[in-house]
C-alpha atoms as a PDB file:
ATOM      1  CA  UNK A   1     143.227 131.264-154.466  1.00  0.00           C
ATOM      2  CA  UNK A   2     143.585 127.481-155.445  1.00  0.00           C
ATOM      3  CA  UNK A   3     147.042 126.078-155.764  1.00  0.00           C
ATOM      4  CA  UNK A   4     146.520 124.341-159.170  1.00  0.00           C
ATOM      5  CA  UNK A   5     146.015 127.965-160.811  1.00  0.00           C
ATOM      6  CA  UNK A   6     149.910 128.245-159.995  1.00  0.00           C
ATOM      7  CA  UNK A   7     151.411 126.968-162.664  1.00  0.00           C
ATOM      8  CA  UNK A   8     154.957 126.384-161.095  1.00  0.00           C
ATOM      9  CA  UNK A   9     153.426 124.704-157.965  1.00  0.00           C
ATOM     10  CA  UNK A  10     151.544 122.300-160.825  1.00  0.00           C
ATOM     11  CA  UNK A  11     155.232 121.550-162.171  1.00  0.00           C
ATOM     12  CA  UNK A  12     156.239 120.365-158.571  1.00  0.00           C
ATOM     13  CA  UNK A  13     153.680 117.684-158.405  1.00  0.00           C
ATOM     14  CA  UNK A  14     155.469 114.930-160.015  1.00  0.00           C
ATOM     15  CA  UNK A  15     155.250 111.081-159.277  1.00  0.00           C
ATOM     16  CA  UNK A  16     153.207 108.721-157.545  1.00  0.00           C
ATOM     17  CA  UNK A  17     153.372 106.377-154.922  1.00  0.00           C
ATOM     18  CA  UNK A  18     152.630 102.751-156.132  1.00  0.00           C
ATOM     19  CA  UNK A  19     150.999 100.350-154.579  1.00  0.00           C
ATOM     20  CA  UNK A  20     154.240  98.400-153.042  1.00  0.00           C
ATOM     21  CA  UNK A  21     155.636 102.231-152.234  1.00  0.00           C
ATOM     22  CA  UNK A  22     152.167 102.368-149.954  1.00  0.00           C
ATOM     23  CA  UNK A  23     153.290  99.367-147.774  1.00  0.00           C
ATOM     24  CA  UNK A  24     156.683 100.853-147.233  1.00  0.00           C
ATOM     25  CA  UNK A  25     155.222 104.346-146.177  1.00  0.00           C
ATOM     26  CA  UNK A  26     152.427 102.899-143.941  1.00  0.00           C
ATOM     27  CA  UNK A  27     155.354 100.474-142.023  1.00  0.00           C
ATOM     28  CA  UNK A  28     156.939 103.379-141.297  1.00  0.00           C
ATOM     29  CA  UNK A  29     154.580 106.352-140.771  1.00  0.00           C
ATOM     30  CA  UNK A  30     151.336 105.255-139.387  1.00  0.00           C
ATOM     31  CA  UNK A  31     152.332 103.487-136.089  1.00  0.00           C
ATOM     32  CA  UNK A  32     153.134 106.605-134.744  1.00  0.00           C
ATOM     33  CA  UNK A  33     150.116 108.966-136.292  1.00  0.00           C
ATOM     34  CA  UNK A  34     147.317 110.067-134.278  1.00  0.00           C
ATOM     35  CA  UNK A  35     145.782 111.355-137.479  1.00  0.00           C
ATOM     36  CA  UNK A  36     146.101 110.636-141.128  1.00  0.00           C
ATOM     37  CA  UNK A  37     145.388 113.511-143.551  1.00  0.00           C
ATOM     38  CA  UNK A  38     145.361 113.122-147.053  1.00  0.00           C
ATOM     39  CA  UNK A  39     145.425 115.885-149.364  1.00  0.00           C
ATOM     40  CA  UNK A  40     145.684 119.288-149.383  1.00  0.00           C
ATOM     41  CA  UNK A  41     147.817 121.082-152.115  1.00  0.00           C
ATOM     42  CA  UNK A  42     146.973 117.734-154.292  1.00  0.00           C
ATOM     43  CA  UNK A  43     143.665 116.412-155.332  1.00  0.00           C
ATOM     44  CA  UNK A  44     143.619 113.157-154.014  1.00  0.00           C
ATOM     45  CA  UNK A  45     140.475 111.698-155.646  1.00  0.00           C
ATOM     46  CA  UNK A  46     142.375 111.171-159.016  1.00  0.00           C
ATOM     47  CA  UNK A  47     144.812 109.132-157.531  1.00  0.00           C
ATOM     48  CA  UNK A  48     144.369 105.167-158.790  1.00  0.00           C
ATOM     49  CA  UNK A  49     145.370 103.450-155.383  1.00  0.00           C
ATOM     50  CA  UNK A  50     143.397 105.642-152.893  1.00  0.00           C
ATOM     51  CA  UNK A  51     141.445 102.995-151.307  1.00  0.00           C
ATOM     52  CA  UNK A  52     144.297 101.323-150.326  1.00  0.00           C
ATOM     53  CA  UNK A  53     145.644 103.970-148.787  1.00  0.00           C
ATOM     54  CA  UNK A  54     142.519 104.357-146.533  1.00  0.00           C
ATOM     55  CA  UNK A  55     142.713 100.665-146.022  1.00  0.00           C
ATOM     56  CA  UNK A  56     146.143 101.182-144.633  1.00  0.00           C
ATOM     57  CA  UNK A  57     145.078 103.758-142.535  1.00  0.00           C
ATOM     58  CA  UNK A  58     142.796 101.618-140.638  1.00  0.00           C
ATOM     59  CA  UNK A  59     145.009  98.457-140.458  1.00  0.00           C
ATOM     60  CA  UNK A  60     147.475 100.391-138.227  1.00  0.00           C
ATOM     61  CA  UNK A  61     144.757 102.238-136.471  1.00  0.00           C
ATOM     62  CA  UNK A  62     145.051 105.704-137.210  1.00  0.00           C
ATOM     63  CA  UNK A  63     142.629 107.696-134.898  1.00  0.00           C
ATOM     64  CA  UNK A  64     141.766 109.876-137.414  1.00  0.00           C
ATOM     65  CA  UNK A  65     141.562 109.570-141.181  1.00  0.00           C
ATOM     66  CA  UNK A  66     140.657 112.951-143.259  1.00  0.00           C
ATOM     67  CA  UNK A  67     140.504 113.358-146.584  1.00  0.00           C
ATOM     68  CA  UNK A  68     140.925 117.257-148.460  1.00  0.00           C
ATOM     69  CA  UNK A  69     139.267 117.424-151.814  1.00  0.00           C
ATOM     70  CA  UNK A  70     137.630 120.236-153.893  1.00  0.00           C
ATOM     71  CA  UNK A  71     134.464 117.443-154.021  1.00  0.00           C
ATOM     72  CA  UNK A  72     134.180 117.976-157.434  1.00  0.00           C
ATOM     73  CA  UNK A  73     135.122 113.883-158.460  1.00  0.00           C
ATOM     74  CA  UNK A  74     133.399 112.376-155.896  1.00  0.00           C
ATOM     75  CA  UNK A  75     131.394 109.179-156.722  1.00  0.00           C
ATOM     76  CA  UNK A  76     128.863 107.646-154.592  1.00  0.00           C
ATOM     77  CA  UNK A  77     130.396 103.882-154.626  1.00  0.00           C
ATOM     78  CA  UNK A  78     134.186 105.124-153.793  1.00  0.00           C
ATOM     79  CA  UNK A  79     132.766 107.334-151.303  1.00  0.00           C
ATOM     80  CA  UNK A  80     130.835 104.740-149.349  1.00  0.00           C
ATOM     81  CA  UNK A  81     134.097 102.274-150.108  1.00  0.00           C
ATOM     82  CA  UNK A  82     136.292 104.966-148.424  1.00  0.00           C
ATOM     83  CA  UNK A  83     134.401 105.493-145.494  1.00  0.00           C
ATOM     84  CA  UNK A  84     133.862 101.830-144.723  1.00  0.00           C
ATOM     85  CA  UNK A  85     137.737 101.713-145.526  1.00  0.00           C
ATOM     86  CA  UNK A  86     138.363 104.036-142.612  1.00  0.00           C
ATOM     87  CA  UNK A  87     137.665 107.329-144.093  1.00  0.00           C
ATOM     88  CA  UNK A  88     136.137 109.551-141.241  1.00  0.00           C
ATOM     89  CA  UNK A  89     136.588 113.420-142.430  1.00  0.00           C
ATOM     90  CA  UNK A  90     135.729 114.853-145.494  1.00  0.00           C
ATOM     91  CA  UNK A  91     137.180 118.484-145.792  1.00  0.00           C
ATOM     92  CA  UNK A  92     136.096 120.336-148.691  1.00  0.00           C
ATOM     93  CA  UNK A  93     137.578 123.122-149.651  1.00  0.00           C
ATOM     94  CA  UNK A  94     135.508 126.492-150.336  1.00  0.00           C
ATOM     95  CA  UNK A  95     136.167 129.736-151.503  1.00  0.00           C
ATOM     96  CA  UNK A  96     132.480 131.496-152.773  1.00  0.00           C
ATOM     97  CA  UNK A  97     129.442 131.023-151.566  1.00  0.00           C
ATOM     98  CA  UNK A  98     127.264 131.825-154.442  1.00  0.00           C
ATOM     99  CA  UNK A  99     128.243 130.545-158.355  1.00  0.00           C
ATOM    100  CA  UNK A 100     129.938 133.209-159.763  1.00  0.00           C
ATOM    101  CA  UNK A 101     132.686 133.548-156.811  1.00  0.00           C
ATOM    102  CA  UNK A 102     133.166 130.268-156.170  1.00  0.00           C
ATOM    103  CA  UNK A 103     133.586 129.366-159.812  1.00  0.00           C
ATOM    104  CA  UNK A 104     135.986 132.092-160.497  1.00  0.00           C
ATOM    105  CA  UNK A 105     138.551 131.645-157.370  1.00  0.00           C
ATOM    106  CA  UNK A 106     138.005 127.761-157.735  1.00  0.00           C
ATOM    107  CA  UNK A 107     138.686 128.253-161.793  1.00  0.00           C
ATOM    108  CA  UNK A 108     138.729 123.920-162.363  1.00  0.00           C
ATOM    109  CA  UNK A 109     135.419 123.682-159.854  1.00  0.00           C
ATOM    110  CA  UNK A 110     131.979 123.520-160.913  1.00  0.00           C
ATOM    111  CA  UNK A 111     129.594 124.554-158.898  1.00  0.00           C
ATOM    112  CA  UNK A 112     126.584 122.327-159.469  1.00  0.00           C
ATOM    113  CA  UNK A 113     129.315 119.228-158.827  1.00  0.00           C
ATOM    114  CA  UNK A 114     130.183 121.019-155.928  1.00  0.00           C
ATOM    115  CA  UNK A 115     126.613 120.840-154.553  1.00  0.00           C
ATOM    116  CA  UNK A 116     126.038 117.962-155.788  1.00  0.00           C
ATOM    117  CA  UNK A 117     129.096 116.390-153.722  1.00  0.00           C
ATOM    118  CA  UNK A 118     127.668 118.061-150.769  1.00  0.00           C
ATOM    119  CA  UNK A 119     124.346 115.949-150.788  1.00  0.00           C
ATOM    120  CA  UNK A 120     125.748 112.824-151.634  1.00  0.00           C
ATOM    121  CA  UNK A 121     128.021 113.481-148.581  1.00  0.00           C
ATOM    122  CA  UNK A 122     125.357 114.595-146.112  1.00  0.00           C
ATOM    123  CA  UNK A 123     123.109 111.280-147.347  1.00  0.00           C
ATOM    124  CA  UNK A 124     126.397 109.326-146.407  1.00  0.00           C
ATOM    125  CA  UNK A 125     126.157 110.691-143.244  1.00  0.00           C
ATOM    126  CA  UNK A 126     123.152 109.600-142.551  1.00  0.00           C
ATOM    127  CA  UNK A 127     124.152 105.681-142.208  1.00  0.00           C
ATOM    128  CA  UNK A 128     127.386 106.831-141.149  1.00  0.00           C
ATOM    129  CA  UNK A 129     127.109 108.951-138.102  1.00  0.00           C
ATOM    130  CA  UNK A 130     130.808 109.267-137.350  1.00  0.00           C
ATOM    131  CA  UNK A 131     131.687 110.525-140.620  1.00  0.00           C
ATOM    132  CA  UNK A 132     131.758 114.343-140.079  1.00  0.00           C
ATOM    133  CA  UNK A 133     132.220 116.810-142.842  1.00  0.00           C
ATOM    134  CA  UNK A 134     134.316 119.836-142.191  1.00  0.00           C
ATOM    135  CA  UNK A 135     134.423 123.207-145.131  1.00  0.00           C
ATOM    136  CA  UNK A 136     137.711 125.030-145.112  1.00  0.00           C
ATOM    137  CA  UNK A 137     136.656 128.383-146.493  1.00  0.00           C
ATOM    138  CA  UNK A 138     139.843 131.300-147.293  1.00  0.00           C
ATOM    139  CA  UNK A 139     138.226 134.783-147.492  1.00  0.00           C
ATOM    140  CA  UNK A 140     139.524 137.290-148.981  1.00  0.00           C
ATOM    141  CA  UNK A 141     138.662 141.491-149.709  1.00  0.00           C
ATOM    142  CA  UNK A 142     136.108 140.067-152.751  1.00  0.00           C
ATOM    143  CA  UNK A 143     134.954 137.057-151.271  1.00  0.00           C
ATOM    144  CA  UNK A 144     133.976 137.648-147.809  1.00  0.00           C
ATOM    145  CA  UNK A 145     130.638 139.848-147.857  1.00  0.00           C
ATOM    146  CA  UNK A 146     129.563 136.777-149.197  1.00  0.00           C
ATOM    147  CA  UNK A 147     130.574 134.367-145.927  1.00  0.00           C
ATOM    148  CA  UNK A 148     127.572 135.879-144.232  1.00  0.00           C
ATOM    149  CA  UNK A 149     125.509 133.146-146.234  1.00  0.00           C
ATOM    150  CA  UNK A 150     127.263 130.275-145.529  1.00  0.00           C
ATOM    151  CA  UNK A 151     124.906 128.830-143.417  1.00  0.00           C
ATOM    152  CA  UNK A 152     122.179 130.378-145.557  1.00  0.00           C
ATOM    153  CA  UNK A 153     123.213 127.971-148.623  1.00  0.00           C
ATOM    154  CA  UNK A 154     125.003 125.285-147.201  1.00  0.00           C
ATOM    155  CA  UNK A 155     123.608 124.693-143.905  1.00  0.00           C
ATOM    156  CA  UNK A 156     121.017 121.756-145.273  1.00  0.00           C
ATOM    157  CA  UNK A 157     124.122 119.905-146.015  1.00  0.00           C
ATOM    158  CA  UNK A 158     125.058 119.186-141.988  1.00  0.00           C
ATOM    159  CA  UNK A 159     127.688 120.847-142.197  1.00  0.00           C
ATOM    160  CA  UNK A 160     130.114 119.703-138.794  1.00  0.00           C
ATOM    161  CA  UNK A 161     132.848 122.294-138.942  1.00  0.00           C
ATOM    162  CA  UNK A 162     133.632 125.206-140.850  1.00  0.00           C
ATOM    163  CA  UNK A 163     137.370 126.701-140.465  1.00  0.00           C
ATOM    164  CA  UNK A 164     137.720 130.720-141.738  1.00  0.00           C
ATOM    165  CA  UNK A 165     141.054 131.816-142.213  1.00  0.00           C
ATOM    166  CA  UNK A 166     142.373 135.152-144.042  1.00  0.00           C
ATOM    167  CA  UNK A 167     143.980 134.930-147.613  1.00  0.00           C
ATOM    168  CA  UNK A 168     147.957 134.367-147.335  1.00  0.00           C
ATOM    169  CA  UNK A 169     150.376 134.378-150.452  1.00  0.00           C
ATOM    170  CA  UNK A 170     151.306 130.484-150.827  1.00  0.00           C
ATOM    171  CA  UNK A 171     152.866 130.842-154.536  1.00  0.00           C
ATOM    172  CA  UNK A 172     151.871 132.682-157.921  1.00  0.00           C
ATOM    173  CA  UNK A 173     148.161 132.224-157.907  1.00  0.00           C
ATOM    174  CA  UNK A 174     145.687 133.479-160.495  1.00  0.00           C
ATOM    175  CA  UNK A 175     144.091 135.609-157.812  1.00  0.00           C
ATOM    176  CA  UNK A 176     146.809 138.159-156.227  1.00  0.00           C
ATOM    177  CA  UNK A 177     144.672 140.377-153.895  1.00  0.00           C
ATOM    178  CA  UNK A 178     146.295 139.767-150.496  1.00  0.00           C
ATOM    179  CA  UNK A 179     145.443 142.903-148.738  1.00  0.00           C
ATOM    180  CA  UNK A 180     142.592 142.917-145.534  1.00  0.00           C
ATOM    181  CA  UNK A 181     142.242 146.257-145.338  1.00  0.00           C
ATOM    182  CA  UNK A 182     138.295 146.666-146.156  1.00  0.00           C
ATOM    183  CA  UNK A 183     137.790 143.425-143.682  1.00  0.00           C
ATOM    184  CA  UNK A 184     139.222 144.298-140.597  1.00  0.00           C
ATOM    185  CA  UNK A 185     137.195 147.166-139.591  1.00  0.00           C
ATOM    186  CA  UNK A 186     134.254 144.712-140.140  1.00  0.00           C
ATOM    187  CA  UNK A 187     135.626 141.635-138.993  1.00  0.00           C
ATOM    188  CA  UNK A 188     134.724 141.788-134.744  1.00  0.00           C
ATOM    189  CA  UNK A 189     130.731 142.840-135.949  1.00  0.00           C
ATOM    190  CA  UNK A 190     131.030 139.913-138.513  1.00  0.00           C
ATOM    191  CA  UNK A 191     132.508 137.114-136.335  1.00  0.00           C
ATOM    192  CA  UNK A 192     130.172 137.794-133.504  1.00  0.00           C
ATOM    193  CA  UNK A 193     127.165 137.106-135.632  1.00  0.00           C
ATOM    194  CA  UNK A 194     128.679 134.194-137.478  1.00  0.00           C
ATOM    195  CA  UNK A 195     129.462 132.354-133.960  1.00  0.00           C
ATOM    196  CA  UNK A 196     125.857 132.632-133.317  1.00  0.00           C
ATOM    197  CA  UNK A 197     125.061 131.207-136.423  1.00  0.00           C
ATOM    198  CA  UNK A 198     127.356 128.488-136.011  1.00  0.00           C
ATOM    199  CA  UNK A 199     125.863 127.546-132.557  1.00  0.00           C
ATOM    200  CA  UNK A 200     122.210 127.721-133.915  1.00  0.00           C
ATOM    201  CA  UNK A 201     123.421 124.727-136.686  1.00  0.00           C
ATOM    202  CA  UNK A 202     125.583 122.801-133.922  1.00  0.00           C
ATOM    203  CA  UNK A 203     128.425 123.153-136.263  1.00  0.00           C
ATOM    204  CA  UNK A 204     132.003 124.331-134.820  1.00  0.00           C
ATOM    205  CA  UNK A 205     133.597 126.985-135.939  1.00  0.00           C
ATOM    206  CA  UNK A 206     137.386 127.517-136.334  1.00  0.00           C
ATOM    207  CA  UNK A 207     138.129 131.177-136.573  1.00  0.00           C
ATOM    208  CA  UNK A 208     140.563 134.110-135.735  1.00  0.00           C
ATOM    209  CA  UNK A 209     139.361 135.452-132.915  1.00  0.00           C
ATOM    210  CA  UNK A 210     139.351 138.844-134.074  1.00  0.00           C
ATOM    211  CA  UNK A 211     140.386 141.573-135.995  1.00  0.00           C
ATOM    212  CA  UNK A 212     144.117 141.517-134.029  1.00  0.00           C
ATOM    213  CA  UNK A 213     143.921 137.793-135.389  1.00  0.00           C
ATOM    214  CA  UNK A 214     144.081 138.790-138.613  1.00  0.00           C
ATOM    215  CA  UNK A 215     146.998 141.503-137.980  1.00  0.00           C
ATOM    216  CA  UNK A 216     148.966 139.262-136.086  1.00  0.00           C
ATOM    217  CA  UNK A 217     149.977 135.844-137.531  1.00  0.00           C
ATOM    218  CA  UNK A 218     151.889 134.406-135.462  1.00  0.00           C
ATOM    219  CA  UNK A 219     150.795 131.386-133.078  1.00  0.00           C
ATOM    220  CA  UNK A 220     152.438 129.447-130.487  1.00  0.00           C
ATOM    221  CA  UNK A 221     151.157 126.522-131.456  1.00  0.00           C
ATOM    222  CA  UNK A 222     153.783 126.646-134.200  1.00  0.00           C
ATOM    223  CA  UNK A 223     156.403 125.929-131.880  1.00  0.00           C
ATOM    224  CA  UNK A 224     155.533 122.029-131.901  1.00  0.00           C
ATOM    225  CA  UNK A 225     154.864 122.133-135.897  1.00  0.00           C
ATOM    226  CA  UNK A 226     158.118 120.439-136.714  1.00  0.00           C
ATOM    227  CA  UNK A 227     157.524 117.812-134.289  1.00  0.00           C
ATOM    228  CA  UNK A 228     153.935 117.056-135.170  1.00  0.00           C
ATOM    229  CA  UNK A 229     153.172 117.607-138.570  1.00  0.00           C
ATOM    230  CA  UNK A 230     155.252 115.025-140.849  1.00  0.00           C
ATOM    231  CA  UNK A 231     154.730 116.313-144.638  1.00  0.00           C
ATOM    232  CA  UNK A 232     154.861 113.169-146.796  1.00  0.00           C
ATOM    233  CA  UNK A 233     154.644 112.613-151.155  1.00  0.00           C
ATOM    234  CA  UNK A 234     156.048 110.680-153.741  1.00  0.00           C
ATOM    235  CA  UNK A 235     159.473 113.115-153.395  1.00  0.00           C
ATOM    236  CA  UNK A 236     159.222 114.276-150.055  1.00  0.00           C
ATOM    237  CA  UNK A 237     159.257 112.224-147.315  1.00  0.00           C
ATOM    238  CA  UNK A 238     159.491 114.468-143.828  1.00  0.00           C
ATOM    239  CA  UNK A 239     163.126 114.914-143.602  1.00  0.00           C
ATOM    240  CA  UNK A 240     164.964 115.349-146.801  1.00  0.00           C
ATOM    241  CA  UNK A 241     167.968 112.931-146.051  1.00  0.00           C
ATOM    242  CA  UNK A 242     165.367 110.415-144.807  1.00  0.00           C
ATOM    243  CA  UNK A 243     165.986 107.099-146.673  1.00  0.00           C
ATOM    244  CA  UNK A 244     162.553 105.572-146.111  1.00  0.00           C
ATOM    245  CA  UNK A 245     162.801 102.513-148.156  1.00  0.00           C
ATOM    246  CA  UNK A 246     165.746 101.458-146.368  1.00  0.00           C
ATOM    247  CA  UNK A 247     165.601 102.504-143.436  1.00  0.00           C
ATOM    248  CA  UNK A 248     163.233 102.443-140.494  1.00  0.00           C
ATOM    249  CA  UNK A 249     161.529 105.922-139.010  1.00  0.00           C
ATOM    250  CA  UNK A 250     162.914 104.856-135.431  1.00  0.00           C
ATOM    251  CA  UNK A 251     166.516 104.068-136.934  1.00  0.00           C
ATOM    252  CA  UNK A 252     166.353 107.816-138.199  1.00  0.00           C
ATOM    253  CA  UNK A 253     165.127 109.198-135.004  1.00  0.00           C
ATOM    254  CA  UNK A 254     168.380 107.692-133.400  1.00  0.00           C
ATOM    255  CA  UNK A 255     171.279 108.742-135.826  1.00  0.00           C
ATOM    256  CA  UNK A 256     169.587 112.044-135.688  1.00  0.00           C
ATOM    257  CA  UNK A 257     168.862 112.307-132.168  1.00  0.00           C
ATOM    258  CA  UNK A 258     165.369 113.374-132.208  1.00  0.00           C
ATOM    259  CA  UNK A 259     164.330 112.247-128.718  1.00  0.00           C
ATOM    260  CA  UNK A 260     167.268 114.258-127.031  1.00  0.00           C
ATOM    261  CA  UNK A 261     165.867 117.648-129.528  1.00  0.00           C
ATOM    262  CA  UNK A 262     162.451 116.918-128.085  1.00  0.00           C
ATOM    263  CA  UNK A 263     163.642 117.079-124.591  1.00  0.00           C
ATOM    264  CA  UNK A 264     166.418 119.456-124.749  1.00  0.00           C
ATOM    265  CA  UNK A 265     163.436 121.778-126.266  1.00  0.00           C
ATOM    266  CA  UNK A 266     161.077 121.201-123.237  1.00  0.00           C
ATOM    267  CA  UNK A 267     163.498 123.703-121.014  1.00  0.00           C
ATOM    268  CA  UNK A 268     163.626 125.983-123.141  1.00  0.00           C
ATOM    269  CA  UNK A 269     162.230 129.583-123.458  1.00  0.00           C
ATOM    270  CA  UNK A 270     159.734 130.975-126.058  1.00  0.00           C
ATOM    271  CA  UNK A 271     162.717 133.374-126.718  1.00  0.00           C
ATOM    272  CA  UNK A 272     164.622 130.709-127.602  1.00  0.00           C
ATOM    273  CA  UNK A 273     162.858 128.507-129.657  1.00  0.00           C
ATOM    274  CA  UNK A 274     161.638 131.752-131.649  1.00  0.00           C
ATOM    275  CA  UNK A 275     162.816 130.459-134.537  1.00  0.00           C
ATOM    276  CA  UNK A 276     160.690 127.593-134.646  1.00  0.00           C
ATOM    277  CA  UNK A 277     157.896 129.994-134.807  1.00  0.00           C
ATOM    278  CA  UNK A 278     155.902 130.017-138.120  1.00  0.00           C
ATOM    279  CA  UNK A 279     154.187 133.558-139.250  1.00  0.00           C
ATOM    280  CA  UNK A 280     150.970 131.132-141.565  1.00  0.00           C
ATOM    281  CA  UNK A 281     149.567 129.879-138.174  1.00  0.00           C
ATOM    282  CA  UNK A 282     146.896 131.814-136.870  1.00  0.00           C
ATOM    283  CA  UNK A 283     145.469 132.053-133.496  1.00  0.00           C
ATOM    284  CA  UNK A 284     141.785 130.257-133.699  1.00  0.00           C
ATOM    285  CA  UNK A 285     139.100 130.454-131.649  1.00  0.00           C
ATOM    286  CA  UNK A 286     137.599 127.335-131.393  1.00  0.00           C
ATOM    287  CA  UNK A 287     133.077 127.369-131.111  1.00  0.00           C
ATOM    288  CA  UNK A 288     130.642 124.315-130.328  1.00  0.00           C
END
């Protein structure tokens, strides 16, 4: 379930971004974000020069600054430094609701941090009312009878909203159980009661829609992916012949004529721009 029981991905994450490499990115990234999101396939909590990057965030005026983290690290004084830094999401990432599934598809996580994390968030919160705390949970055939307690166990936490997506393959993780088969003749029954839920604890839920959800991954909203969603780390930075350093994101855009792609794209048909189309994106339903 977790990337860092992949042992190849693990290989890939090499380098860091020093403090001087921080300036560089932010001069060139965050004038044109609408939202910063950091983490997610990394644990960004071990890295030395966080705050800074949260400071960052906030100088240029990012709308929205969220953080993904398996909450295990999480210390009270950086916490309350991030969020006064700019930090206004925490998304935690979940995958059992009860100690002995969560501990075995998490493997590195410990559960009682894990809680733990979870109340020193939600007491955050409480001076911070714009901080919102979102829980990313990926179900799968062993782990989803289980997702009818979420609100059960972690609903004293505040929790603002929960995302539920299906298991997909994303490398060679310790867990290998990608079939749905004993879930989707449950799933309509299940969501239908878990909405409610959600609307009884104001918290909104992000969720296929139903069972032909799950079947079908496809979404149109991948269609803008490549122009929306700019993947950056210490050896990737969005395009690969992107010389960041030296040159400037709107001196790219040119040579590459990214303005005339955008526009050329808009007369387009679906038909067309089917190969833009991305089969991890699922259609959500989206409850308050």
């Amino acid at each position: 379930m977790c990337y860092f029981t992949d042992e190849n991905y693990v290989k890939t994450l090499k380098g860091s971004f020093t403090r001087d490499d921080l300036d560089i990115w932010a001069r060139q990234s965050l004038p044109q974000a609408l939202k910063l999101q950091v983490g997610c396939g990394a644990e960004p909590t071990v890295y030395k020069h966080l705050d800074r990057v949260f400071e960052l965030g906030k100088q240029y005026g990012v709308p929205h600054i969220s953080m993904t983290t398996n909450a295990n690290l999480l210390i009270r004084d950086k916490l309350q430094k991030w969020v006064t830094n700019g930090l206004n999401e925490i998304t935690v990432s979940l995958h059992g609701i009860y100690k002995d599934t969560y501990e075995e598809m998490m493997q590195k996580g410990d559960y009682q941090k894990f809680h733990k994390a979870l109340e020193l968030i939600s007491e955050i919160k409480k001076s911070n009312p714009d901080l919102l705390l979102r829980i990313n949970y990926t179900f799968n055939e062993d782990n989803f009878p289980e997702l009818k307690d979420f609100f059960k166990v972690y609903g004293k936490y505040g929790v603002d909203i929960i995302q539920i997506r299906p298991i997909s393959k994303i490398g060679e993780t310790a867990y290998n159980n990608f079939s749905l088969d004993k879930i989707i003749p449950v799933y309509d029954d299940f969501i239908k009661d878990f909405k409610a839920q959600a609307a009884r604890y104001q918290t909104t839920l992000l969720a296929p829609a139903s069972k032909e959800n799950l079947v079908q991954r496809e979404s149109d909203s991948s269609l803008i992916f490549n122009y929306t969603y700019f993947y950056v780390s210490p050896t990737h930075f969005w395009q690969k012949d992107f010389d960041w350093k030296r040159q400037s994101f709107r001196e790219y855009t040119r040579q590459i004529g990214w303005g005339k792609q955008l526009l050329s794209n808009v007369f387009k048909s679906k038909k067309q721009l089917q190969h833009l189309l991305r089969d991890q994106n699922l259609n959500y339903d989206v409850d308050f």
